[in-house]
N, C-alpha and C. Protein backbone atom coordinates (compact mmCIF):
# COMPACT_ATOMS: atom_id res chain seq x y z
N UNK A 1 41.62 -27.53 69.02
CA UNK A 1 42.15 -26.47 68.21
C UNK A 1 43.06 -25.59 69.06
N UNK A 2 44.26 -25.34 68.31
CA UNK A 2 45.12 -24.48 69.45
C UNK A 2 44.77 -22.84 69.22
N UNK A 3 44.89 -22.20 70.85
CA UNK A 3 45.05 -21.16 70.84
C UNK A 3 45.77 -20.68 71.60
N UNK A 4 45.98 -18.80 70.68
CA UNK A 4 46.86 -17.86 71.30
C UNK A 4 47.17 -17.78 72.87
N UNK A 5 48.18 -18.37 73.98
CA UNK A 5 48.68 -17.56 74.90
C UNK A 5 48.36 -16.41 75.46
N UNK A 6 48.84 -15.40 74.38
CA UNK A 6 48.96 -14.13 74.78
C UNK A 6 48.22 -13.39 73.87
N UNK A 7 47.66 -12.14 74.17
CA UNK A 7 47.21 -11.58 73.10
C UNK A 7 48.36 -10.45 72.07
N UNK A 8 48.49 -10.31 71.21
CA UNK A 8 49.59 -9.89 70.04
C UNK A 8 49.37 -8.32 70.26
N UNK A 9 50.20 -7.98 70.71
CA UNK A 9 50.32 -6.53 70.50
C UNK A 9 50.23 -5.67 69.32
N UNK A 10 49.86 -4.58 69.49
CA UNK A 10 49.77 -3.68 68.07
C UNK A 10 51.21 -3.58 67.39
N UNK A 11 52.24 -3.54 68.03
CA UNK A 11 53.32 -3.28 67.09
C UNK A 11 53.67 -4.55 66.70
N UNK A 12 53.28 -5.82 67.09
CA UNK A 12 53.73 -6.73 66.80
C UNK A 12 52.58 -7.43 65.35
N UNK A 13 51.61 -6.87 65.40
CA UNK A 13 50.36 -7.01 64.52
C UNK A 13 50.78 -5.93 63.44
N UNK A 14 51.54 -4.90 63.63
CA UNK A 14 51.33 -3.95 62.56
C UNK A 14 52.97 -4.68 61.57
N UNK A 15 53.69 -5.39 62.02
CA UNK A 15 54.84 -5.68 61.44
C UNK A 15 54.34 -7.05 60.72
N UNK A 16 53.77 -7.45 61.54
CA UNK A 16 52.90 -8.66 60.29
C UNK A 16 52.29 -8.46 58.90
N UNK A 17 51.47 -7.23 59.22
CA UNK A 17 50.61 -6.38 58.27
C UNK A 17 51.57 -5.35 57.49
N UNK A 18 53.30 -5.40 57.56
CA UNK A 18 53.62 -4.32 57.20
C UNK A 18 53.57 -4.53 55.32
N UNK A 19 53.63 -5.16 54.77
CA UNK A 19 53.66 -5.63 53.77
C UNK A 19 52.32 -5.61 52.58
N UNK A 20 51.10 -5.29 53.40
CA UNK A 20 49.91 -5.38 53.05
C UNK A 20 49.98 -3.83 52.67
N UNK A 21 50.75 -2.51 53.00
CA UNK A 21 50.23 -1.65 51.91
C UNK A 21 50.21 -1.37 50.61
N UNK A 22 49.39 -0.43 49.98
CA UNK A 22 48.53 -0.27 48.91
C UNK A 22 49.60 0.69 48.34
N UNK A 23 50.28 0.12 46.75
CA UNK A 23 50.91 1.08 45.74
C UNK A 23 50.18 1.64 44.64
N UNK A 24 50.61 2.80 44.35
CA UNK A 24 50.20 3.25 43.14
C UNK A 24 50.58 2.48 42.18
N UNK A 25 50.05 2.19 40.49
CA UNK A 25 50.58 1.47 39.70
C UNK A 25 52.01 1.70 38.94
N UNK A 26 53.00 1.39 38.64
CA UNK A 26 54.10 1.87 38.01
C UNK A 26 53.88 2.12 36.33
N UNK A 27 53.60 3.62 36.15
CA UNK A 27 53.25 4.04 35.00
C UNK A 27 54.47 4.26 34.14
N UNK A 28 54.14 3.75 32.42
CA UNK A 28 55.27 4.70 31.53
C UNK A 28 54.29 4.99 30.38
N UNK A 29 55.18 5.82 29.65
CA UNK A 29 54.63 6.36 28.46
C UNK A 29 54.88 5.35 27.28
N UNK A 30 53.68 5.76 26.86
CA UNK A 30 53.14 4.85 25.62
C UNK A 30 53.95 4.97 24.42
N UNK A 31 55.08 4.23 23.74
CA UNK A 31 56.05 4.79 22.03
C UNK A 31 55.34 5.14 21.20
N UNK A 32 53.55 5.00 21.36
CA UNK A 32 53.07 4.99 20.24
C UNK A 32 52.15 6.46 19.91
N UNK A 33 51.15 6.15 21.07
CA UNK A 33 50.48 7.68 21.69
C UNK A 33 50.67 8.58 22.51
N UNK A 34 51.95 8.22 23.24
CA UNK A 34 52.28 9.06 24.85
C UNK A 34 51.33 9.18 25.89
N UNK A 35 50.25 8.52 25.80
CA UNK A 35 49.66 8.26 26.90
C UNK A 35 50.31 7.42 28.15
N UNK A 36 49.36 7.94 29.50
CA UNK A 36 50.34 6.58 30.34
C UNK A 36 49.23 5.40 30.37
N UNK A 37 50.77 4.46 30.89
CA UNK A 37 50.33 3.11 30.61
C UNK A 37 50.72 2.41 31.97
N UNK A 38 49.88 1.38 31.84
CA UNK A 38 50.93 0.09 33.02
C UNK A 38 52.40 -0.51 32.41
N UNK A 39 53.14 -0.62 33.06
CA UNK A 39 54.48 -1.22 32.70
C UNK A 39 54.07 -2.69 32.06
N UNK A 40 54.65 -3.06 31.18
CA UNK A 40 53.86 -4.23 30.95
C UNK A 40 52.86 -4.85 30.11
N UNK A 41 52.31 -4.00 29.87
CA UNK A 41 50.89 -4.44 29.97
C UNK A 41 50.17 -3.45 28.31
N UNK A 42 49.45 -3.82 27.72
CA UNK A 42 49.00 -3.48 26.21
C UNK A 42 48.60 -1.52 27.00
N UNK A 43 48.71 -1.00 25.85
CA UNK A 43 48.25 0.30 26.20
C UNK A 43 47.00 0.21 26.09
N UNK A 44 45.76 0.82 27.08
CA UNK A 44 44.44 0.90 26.90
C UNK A 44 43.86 1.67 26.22
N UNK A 45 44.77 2.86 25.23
CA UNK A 45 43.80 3.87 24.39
C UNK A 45 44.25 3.53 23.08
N UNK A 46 45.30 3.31 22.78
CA UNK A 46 45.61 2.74 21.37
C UNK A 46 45.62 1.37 21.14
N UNK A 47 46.25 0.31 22.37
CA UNK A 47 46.41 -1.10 22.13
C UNK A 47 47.85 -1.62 21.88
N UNK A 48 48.71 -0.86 21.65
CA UNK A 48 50.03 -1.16 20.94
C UNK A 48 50.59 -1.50 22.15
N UNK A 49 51.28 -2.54 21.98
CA UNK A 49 52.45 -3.27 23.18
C UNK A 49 53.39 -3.68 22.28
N UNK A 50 54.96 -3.59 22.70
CA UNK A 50 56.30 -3.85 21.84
C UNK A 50 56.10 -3.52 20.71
N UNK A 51 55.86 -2.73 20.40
CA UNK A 51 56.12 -2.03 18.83
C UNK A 51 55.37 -2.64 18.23
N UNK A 52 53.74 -3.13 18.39
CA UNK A 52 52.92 -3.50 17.59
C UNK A 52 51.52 -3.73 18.21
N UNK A 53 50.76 -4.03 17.31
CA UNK A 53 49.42 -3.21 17.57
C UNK A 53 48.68 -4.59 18.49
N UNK A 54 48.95 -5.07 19.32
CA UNK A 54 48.66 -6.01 20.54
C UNK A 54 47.08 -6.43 20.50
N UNK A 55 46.02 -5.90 20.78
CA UNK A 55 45.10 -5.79 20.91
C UNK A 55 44.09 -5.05 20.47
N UNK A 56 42.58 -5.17 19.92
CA UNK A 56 41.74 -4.38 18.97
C UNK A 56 40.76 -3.75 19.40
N UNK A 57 41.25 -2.42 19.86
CA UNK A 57 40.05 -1.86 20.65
C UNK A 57 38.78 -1.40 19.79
N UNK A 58 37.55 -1.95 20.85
CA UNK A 58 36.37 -1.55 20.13
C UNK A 58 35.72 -0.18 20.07
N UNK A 59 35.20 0.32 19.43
CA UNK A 59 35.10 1.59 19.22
C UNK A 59 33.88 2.36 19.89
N UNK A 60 33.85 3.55 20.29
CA UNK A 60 32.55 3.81 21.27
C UNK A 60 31.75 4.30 20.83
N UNK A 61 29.79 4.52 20.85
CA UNK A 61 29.20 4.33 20.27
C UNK A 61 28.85 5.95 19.93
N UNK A 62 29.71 6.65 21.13
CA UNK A 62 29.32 8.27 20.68
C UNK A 62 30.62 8.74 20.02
N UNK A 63 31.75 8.14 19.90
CA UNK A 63 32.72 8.61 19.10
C UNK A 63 33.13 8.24 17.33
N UNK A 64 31.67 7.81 17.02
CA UNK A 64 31.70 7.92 15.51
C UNK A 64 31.65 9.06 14.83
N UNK A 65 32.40 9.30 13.45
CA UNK A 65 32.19 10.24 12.60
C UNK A 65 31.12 10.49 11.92
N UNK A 66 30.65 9.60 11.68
CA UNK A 66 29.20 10.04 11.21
C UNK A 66 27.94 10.09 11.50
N UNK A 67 27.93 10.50 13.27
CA UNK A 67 26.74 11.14 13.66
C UNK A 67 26.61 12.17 13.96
């Protein structure tokens, strides 16, 4: 099995790794509720993606009206 020569320096280890940092997600507002959303991606409080209702969110068990 081959090995390293030399041992890799930190700046030469951190330019390898430069690519590995961590982004925030790229948010927009929702056409439907104005909530934010992922770019992309179905809105998680209403469901609507491209001007229509994408996905059927289930409803939570303390946010009924009639308890």
């Amino acid at each position: 099995m081959a090995l390293p020569k030399r041992k890799v320096s930190h700046a030469r280890q951190g330019d390898r790794r430069a690519h590995l940092a961590l982004r925030a997600p790229h948010l927009v507002e929702c056409e439907h509720c104005h909530s934010q959303r992922r770019a992309h991606h179905a809105c998680p409080t209403c469901g609507w993606y491209n001007g229509r209702q994408a996905i059927e969110l289930k409803k939570k068990k303390g946010s009924e009206a009639g308890s």
